[in-house]
PDB file of N, CA and C in Angstrom:
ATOM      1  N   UNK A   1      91.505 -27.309  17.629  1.00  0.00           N
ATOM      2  CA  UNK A   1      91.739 -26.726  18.940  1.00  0.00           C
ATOM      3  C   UNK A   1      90.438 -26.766  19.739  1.00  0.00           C
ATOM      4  N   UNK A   2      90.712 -27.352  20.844  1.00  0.00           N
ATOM      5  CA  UNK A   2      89.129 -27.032  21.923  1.00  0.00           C
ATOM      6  C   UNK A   2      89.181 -25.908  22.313  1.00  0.00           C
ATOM      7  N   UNK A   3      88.056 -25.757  23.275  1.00  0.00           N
ATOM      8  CA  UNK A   3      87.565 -24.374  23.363  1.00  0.00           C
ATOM      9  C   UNK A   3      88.657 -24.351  25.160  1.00  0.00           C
ATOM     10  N   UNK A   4      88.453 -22.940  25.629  1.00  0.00           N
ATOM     11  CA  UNK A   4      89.270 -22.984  26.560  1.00  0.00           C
ATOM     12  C   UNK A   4      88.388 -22.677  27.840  1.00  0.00           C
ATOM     13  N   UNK A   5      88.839 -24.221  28.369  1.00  0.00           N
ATOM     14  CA  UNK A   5      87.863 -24.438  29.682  1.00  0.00           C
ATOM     15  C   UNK A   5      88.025 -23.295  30.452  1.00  0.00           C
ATOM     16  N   UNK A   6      88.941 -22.880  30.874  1.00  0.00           N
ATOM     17  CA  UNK A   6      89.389 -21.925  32.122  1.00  0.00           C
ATOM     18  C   UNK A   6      88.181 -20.596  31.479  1.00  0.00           C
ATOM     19  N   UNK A   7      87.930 -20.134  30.230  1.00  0.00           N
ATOM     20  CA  UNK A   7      87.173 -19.318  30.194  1.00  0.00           C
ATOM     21  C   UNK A   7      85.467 -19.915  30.226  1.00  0.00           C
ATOM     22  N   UNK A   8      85.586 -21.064  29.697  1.00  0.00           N
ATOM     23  CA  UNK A   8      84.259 -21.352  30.007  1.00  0.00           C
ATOM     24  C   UNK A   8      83.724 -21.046  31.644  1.00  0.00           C
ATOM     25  N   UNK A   9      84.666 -21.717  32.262  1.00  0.00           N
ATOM     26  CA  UNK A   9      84.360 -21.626  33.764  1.00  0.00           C
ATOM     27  C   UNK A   9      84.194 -19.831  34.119  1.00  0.00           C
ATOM     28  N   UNK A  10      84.996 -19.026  33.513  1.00  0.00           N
ATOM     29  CA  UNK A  10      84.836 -17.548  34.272  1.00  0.00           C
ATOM     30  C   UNK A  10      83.566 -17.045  33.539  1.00  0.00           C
ATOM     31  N   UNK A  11      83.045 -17.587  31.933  1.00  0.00           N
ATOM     32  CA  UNK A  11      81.578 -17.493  31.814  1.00  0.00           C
ATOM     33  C   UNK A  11      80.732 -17.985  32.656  1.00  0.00           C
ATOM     34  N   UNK A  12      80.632 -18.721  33.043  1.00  0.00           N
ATOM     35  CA  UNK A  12      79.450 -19.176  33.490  1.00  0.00           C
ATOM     36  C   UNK A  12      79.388 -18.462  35.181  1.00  0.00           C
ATOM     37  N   UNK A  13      80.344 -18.287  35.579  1.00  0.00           N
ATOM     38  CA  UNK A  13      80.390 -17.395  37.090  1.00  0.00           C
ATOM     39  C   UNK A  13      79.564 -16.277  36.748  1.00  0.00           C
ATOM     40  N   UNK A  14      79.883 -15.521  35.483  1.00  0.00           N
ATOM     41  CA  UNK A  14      79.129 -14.527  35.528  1.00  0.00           C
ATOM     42  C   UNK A  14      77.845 -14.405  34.729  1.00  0.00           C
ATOM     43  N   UNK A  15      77.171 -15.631  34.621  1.00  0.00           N
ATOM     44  CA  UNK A  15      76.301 -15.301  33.717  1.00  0.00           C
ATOM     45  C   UNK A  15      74.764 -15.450  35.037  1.00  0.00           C
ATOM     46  N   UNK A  16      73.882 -15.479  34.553  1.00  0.00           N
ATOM     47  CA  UNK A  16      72.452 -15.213  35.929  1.00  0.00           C
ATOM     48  C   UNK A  16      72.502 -16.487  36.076  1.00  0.00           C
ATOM     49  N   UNK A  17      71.567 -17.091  37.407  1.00  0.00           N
ATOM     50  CA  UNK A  17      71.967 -18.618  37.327  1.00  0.00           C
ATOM     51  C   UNK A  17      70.291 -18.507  37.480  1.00  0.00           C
ATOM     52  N   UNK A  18      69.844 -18.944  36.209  1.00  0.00           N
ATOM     53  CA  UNK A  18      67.933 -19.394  36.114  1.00  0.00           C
ATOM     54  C   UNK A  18      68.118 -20.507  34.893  1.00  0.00           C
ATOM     55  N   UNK A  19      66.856 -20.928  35.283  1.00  0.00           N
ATOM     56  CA  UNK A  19      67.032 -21.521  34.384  1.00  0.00           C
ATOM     57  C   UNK A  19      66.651 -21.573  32.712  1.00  0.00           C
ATOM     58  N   UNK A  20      66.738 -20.389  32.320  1.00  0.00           N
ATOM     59  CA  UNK A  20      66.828 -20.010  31.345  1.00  0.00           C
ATOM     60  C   UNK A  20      68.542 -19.928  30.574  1.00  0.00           C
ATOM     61  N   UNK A  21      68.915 -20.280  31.340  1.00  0.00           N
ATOM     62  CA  UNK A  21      70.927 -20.323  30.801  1.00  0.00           C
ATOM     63  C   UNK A  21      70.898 -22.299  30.447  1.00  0.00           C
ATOM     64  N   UNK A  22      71.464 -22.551  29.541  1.00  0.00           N
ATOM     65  CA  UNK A  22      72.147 -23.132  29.295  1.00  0.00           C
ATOM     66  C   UNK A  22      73.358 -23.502  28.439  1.00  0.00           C
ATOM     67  N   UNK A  23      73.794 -24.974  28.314  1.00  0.00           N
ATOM     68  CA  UNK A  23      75.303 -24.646  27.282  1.00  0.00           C
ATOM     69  C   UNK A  23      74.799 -25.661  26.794  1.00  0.00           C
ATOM     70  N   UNK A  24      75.472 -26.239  25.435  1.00  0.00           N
ATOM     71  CA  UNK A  24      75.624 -26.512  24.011  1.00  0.00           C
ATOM     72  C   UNK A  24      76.937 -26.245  23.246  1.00  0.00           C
ATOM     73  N   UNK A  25      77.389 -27.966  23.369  1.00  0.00           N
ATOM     74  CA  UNK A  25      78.951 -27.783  22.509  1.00  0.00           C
ATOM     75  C   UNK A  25      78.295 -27.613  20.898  1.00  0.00           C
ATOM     76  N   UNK A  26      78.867 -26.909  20.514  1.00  0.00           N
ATOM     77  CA  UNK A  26      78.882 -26.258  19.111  1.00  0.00           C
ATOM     78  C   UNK A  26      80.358 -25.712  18.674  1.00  0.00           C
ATOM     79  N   UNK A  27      80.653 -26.330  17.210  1.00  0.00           N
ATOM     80  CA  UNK A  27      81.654 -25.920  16.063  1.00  0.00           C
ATOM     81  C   UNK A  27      82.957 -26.111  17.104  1.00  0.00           C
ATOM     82  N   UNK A  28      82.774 -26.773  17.981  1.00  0.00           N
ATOM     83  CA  UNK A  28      84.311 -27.137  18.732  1.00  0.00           C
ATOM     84  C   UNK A  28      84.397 -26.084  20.003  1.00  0.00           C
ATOM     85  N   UNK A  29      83.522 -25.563  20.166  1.00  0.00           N
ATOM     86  CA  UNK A  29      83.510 -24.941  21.366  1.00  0.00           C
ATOM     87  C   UNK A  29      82.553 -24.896  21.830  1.00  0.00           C
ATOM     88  N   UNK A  30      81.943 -24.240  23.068  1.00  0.00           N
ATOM     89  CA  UNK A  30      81.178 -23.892  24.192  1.00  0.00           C
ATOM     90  C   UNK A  30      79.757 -23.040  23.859  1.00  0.00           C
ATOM     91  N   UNK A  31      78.484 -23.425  23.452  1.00  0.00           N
ATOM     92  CA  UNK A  31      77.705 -22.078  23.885  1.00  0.00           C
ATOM     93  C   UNK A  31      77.372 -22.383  25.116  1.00  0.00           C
ATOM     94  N   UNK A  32      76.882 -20.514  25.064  1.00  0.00           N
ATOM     95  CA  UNK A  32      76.093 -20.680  26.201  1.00  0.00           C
ATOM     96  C   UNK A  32      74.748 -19.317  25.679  1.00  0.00           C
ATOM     97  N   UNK A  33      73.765 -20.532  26.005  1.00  0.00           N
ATOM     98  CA  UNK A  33      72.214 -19.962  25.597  1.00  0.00           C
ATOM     99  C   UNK A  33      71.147 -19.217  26.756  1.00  0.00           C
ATOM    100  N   UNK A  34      70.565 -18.573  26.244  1.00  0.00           N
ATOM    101  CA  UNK A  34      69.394 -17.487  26.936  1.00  0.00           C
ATOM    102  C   UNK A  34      68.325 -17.863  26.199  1.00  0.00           C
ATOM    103  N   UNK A  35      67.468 -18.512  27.130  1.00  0.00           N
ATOM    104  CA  UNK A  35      65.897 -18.843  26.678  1.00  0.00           C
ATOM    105  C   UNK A  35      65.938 -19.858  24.865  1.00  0.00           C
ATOM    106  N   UNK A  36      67.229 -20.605  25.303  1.00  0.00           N
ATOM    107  CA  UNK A  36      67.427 -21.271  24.050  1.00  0.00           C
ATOM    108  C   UNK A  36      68.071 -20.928  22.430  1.00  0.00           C
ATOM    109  N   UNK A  37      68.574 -19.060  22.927  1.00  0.00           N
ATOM    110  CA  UNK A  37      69.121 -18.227  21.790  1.00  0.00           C
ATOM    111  C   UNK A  37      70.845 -18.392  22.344  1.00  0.00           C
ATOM    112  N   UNK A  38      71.767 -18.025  21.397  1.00  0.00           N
ATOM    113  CA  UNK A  38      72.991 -18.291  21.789  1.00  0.00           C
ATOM    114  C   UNK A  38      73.688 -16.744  22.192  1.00  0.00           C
ATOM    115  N   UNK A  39      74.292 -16.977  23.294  1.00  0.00           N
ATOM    116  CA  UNK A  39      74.432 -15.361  23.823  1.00  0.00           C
ATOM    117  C   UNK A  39      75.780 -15.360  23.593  1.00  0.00           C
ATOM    118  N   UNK A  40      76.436 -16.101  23.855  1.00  0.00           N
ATOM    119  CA  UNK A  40      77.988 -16.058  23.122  1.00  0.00           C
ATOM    120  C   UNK A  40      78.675 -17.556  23.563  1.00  0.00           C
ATOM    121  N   UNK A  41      80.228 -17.673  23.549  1.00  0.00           N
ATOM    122  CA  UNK A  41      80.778 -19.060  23.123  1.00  0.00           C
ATOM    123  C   UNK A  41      82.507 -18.588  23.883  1.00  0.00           C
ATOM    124  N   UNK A  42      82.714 -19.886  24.250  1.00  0.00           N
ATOM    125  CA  UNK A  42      84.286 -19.989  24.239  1.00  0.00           C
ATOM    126  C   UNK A  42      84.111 -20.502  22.940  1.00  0.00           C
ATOM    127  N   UNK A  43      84.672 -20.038  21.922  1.00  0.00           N
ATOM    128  CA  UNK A  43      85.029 -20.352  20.620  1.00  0.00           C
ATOM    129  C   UNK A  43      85.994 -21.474  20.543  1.00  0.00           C
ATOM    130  N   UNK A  44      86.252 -22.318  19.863  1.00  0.00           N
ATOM    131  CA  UNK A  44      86.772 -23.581  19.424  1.00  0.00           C
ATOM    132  C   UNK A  44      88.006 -22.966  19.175  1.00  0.00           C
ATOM    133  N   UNK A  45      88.191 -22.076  18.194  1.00  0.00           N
ATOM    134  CA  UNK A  45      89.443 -20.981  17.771  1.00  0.00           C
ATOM    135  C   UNK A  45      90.319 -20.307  18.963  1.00  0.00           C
ATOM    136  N   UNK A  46      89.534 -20.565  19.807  1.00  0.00           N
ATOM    137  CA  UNK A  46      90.039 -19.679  20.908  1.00  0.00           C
ATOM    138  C   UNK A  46      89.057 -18.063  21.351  1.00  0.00           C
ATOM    139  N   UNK A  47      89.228 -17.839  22.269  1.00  0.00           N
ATOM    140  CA  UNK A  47      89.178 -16.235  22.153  1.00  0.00           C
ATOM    141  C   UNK A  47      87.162 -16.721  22.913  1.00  0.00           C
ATOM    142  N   UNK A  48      86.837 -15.470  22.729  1.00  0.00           N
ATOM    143  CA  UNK A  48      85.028 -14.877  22.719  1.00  0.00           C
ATOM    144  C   UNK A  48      84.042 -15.017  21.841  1.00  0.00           C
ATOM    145  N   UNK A  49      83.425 -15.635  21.511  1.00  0.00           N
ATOM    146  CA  UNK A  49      82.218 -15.162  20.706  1.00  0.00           C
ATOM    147  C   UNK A  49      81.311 -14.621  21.236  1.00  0.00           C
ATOM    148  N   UNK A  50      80.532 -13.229  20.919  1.00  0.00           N
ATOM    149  CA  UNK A  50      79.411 -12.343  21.776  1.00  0.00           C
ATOM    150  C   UNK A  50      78.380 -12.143  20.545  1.00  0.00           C
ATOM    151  N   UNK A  51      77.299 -12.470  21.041  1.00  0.00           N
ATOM    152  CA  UNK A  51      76.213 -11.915  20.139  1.00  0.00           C
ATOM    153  C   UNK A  51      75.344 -10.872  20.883  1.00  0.00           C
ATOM    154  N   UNK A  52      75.380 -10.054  19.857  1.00  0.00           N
ATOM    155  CA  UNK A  52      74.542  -8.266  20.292  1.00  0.00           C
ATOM    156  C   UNK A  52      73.856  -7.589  19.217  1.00  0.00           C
ATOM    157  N   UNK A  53      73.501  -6.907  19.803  1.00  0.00           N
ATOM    158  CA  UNK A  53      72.234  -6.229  18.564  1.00  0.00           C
ATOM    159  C   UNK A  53      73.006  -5.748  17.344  1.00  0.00           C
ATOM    160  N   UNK A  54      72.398  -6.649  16.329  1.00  0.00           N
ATOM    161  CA  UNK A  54      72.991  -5.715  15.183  1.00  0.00           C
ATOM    162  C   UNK A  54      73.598  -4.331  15.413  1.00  0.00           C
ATOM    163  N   UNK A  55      72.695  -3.428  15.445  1.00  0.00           N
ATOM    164  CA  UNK A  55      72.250  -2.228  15.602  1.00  0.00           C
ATOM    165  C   UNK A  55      73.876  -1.602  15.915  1.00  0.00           C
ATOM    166  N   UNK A  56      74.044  -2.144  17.108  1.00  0.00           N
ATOM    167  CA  UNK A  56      75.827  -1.749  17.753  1.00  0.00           C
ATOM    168  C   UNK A  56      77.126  -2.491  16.908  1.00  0.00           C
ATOM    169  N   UNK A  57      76.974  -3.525  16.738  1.00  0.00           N
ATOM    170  CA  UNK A  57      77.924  -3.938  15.843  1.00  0.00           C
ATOM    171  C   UNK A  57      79.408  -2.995  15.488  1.00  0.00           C
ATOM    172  N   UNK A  58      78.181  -2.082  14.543  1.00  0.00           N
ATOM    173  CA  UNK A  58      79.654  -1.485  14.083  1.00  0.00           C
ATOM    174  C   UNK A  58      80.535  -0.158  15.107  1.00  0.00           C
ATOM    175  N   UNK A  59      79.765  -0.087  15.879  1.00  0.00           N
ATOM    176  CA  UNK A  59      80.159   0.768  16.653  1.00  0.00           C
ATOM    177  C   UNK A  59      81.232   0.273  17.708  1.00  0.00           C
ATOM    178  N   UNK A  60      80.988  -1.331  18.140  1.00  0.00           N
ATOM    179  CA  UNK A  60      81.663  -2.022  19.041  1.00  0.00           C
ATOM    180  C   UNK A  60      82.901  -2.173  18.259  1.00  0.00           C
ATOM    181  N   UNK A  61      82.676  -2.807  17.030  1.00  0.00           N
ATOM    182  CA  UNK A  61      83.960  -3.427  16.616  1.00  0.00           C
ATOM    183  C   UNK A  61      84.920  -1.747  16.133  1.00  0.00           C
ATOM    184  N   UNK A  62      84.571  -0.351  16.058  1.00  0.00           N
ATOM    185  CA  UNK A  62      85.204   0.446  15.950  1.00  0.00           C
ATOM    186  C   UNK A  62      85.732   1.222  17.273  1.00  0.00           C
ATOM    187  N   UNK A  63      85.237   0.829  18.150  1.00  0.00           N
ATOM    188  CA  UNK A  63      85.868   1.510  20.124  1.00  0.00           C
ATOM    189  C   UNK A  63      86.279   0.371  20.641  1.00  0.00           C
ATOM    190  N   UNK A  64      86.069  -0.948  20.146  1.00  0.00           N
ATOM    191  CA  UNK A  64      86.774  -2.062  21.299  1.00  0.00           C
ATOM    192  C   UNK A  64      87.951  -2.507  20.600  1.00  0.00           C
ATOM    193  N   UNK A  65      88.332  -4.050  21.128  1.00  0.00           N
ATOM    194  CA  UNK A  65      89.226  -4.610  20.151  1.00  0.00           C
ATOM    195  C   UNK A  65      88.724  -5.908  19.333  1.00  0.00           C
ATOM    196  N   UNK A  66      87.144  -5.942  20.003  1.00  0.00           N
ATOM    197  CA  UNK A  66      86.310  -6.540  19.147  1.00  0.00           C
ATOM    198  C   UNK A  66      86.030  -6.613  17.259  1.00  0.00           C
ATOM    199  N   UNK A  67      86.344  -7.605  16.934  1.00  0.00           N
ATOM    200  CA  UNK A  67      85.775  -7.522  14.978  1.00  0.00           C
ATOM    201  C   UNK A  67      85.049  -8.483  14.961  1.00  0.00           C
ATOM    202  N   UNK A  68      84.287  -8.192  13.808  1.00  0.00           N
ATOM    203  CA  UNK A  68      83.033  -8.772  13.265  1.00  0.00           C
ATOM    204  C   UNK A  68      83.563 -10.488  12.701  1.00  0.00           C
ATOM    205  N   UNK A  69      82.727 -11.110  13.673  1.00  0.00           N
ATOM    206  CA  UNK A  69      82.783 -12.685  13.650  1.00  0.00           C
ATOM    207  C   UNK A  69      82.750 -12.959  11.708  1.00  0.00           C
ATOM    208  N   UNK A  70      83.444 -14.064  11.440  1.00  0.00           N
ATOM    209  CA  UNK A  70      83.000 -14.665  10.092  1.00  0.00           C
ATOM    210  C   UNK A  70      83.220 -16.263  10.245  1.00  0.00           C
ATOM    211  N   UNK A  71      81.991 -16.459   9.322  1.00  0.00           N
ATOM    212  CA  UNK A  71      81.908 -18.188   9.324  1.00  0.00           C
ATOM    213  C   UNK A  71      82.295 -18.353   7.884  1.00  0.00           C
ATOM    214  N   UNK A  72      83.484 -19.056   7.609  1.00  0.00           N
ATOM    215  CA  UNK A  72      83.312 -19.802   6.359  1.00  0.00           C
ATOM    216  C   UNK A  72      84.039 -18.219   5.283  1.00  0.00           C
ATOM    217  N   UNK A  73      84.359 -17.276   5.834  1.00  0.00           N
ATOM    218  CA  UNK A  73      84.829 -16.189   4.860  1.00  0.00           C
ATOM    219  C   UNK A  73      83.837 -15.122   5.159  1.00  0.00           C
ATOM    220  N   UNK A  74      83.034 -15.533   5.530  1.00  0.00           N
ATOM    221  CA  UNK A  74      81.276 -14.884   5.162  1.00  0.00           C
ATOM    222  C   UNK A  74      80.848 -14.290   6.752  1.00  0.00           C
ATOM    223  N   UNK A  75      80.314 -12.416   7.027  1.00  0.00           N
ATOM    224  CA  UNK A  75      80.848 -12.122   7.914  1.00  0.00           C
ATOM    225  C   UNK A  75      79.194 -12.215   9.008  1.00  0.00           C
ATOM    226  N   UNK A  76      79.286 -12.612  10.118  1.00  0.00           N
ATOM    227  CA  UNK A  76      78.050 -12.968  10.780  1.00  0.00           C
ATOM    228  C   UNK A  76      77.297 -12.030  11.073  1.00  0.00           C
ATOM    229  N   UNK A  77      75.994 -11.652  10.763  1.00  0.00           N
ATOM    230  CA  UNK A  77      75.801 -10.269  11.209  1.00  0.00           C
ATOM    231  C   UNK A  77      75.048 -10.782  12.749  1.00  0.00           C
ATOM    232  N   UNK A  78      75.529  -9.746  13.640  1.00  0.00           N
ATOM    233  CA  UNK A  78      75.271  -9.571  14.920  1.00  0.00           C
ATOM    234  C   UNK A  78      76.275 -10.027  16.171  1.00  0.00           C
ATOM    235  N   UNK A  79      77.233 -10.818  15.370  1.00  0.00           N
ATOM    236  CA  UNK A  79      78.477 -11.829  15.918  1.00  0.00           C
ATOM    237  C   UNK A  79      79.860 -10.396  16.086  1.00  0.00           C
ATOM    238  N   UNK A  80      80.090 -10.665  17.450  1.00  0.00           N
ATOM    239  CA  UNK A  80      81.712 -10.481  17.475  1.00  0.00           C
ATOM    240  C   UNK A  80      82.682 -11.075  17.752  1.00  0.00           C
ATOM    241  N   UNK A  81      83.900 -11.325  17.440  1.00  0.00           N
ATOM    242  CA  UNK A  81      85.007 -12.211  18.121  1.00  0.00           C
ATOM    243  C   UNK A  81      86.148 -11.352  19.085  1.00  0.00           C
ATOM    244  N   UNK A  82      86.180 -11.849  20.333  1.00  0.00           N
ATOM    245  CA  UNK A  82      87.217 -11.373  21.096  1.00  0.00           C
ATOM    246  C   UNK A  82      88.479 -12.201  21.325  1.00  0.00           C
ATOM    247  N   UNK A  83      89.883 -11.317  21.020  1.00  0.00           N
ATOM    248  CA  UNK A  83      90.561 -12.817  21.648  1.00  0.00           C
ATOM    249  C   UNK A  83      90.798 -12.721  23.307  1.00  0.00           C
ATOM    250  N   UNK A  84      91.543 -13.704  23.414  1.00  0.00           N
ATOM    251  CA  UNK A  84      91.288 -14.248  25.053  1.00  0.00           C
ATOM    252  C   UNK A  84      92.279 -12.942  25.513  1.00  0.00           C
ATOM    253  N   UNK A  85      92.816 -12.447  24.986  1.00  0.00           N
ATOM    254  CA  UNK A  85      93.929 -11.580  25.661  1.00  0.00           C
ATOM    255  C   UNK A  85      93.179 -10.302  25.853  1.00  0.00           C
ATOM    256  N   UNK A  86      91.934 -10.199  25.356  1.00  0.00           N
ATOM    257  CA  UNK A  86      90.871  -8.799  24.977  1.00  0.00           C
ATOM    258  C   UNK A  86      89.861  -9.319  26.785  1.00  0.00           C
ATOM    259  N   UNK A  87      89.738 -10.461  26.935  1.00  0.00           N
ATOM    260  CA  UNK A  87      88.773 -10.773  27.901  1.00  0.00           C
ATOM    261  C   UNK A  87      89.927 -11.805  29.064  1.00  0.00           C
ATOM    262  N   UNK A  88      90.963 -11.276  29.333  1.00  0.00           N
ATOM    263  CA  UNK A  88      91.596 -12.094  30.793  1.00  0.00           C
ATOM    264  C   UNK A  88      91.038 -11.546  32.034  1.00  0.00           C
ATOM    265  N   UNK A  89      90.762 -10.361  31.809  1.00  0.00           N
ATOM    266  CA  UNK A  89      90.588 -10.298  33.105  1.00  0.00           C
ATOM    267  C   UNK A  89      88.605 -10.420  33.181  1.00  0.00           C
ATOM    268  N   UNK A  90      88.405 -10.820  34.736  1.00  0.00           N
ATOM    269  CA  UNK A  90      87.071 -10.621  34.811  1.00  0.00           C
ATOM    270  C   UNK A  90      85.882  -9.366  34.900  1.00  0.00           C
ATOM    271  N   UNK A  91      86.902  -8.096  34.680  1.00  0.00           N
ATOM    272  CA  UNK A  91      86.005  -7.062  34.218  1.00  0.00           C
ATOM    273  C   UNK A  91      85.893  -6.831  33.043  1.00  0.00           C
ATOM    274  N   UNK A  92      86.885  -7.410  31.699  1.00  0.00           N
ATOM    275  CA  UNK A  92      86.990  -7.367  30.603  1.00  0.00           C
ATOM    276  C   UNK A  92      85.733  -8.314  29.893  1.00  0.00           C
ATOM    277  N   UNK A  93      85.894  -9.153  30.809  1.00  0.00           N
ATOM    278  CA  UNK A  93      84.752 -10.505  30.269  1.00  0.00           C
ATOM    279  C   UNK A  93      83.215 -10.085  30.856  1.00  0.00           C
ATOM    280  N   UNK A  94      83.167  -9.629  31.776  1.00  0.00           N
ATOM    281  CA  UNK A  94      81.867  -8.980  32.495  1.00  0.00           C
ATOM    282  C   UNK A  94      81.269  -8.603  31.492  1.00  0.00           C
ATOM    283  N   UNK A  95      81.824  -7.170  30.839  1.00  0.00           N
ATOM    284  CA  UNK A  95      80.745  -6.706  29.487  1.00  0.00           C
ATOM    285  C   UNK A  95      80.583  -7.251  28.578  1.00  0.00           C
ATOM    286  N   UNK A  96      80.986  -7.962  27.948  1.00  0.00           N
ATOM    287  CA  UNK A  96      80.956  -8.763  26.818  1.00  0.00           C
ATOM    288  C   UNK A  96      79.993 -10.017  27.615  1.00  0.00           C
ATOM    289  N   UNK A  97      79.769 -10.737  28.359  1.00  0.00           N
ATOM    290  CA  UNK A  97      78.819 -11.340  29.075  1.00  0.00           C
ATOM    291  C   UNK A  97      77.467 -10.818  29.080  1.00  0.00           C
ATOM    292  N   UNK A  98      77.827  -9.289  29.811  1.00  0.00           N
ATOM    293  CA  UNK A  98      76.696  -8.718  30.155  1.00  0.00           C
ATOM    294  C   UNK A  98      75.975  -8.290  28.794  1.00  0.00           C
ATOM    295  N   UNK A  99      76.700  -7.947  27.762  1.00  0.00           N
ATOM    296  CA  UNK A  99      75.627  -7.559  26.261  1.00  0.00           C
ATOM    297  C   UNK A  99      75.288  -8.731  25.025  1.00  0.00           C
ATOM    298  N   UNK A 100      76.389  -9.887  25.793  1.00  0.00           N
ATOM    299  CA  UNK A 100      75.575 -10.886  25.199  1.00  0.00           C
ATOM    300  C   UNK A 100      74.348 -11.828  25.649  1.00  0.00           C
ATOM    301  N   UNK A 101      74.256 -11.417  27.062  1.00  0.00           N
ATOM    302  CA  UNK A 101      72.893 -11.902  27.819  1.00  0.00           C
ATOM    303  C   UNK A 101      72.051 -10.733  27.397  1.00  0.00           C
ATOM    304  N   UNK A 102      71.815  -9.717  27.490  1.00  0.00           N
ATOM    305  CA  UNK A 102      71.099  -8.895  27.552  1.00  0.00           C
ATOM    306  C   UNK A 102      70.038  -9.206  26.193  1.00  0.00           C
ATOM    307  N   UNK A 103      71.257  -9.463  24.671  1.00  0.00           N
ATOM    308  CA  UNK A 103      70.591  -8.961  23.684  1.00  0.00           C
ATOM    309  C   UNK A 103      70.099 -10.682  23.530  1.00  0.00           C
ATOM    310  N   UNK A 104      70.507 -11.547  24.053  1.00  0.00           N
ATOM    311  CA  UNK A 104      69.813 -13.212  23.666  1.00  0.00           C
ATOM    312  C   UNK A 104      68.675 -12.583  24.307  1.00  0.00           C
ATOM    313  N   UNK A 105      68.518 -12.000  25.508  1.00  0.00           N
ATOM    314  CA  UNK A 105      67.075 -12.138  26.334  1.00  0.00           C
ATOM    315  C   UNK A 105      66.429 -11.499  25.492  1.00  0.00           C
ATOM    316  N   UNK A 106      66.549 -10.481  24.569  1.00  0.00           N
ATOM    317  CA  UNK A 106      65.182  -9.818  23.506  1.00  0.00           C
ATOM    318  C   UNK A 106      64.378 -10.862  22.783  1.00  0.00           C
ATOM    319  N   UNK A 107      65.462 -12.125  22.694  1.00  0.00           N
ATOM    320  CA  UNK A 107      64.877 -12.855  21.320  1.00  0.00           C
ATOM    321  C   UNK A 107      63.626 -13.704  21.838  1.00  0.00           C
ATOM    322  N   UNK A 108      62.925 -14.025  21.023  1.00  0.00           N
ATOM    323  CA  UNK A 108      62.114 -14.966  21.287  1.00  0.00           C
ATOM    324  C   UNK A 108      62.484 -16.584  21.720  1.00  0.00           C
ATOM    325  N   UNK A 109      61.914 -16.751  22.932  1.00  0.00           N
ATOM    326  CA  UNK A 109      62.330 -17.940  23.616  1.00  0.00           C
ATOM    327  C   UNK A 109      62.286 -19.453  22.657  1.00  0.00           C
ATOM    328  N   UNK A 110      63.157 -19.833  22.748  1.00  0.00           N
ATOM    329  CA  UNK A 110      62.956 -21.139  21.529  1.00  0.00           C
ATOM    330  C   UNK A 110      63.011 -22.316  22.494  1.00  0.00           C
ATOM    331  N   UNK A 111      62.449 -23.121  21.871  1.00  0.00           N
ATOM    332  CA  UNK A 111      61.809 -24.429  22.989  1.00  0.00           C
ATOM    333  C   UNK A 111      62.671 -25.885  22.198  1.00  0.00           C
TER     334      UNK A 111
END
């Protein structure tokens, strides 16, 4: 399954426009990077991928409808998966944008 353009496009509306953003097809879908770190993905599977501070993790995936991303069985730490029905609308997708830019911008810039 490809990733789903129509959300790629409502990512990138809302993400900052510097040039510190870019994208990178990866695992059949979409990133999209902050200073070269991956801030989240139209997933290949479908749906959101958001990366955020550990730290919240478990707190997100217990108040949203967010769960903890897994690659391969094996569960990602710092990764969440949304499905597309969790992020249709563009205030739904806003936060999940907004805390996966936020927490790529902590990381150290990779070249």
């Amino acid at each position: 399954m490809a990733y789903d353009e129509e959300l790629a496009e409502r990512i990138r509306a809302l993400l900052p426009q510097d040039a510190a953003v870019s994208e990178q097809a990866m695992f059949g879908g979409l990133a999209f990077l902050v200073g070269g770190n991956m801030a989240l993905a139209a997933s290949g599977q479908g749906g959101l991928l958001v990366r955020v501070d550990p730290s919240e993790l478990e707190e997100l995936s217990a108040t949203t409808a967010a769960v903890p991303m897994e690659m391969r069985g094996r569960p990602m730490r710092g990764w969440l998966r949304l499905g597309a029905v969790d992020v249709a609308t563009m205030r739904q997708l806003s936060r999940w944008v907004d805390l996966g830019v936020r927490y790529a911008s902590t990381l150290p810039t990779k070249t």
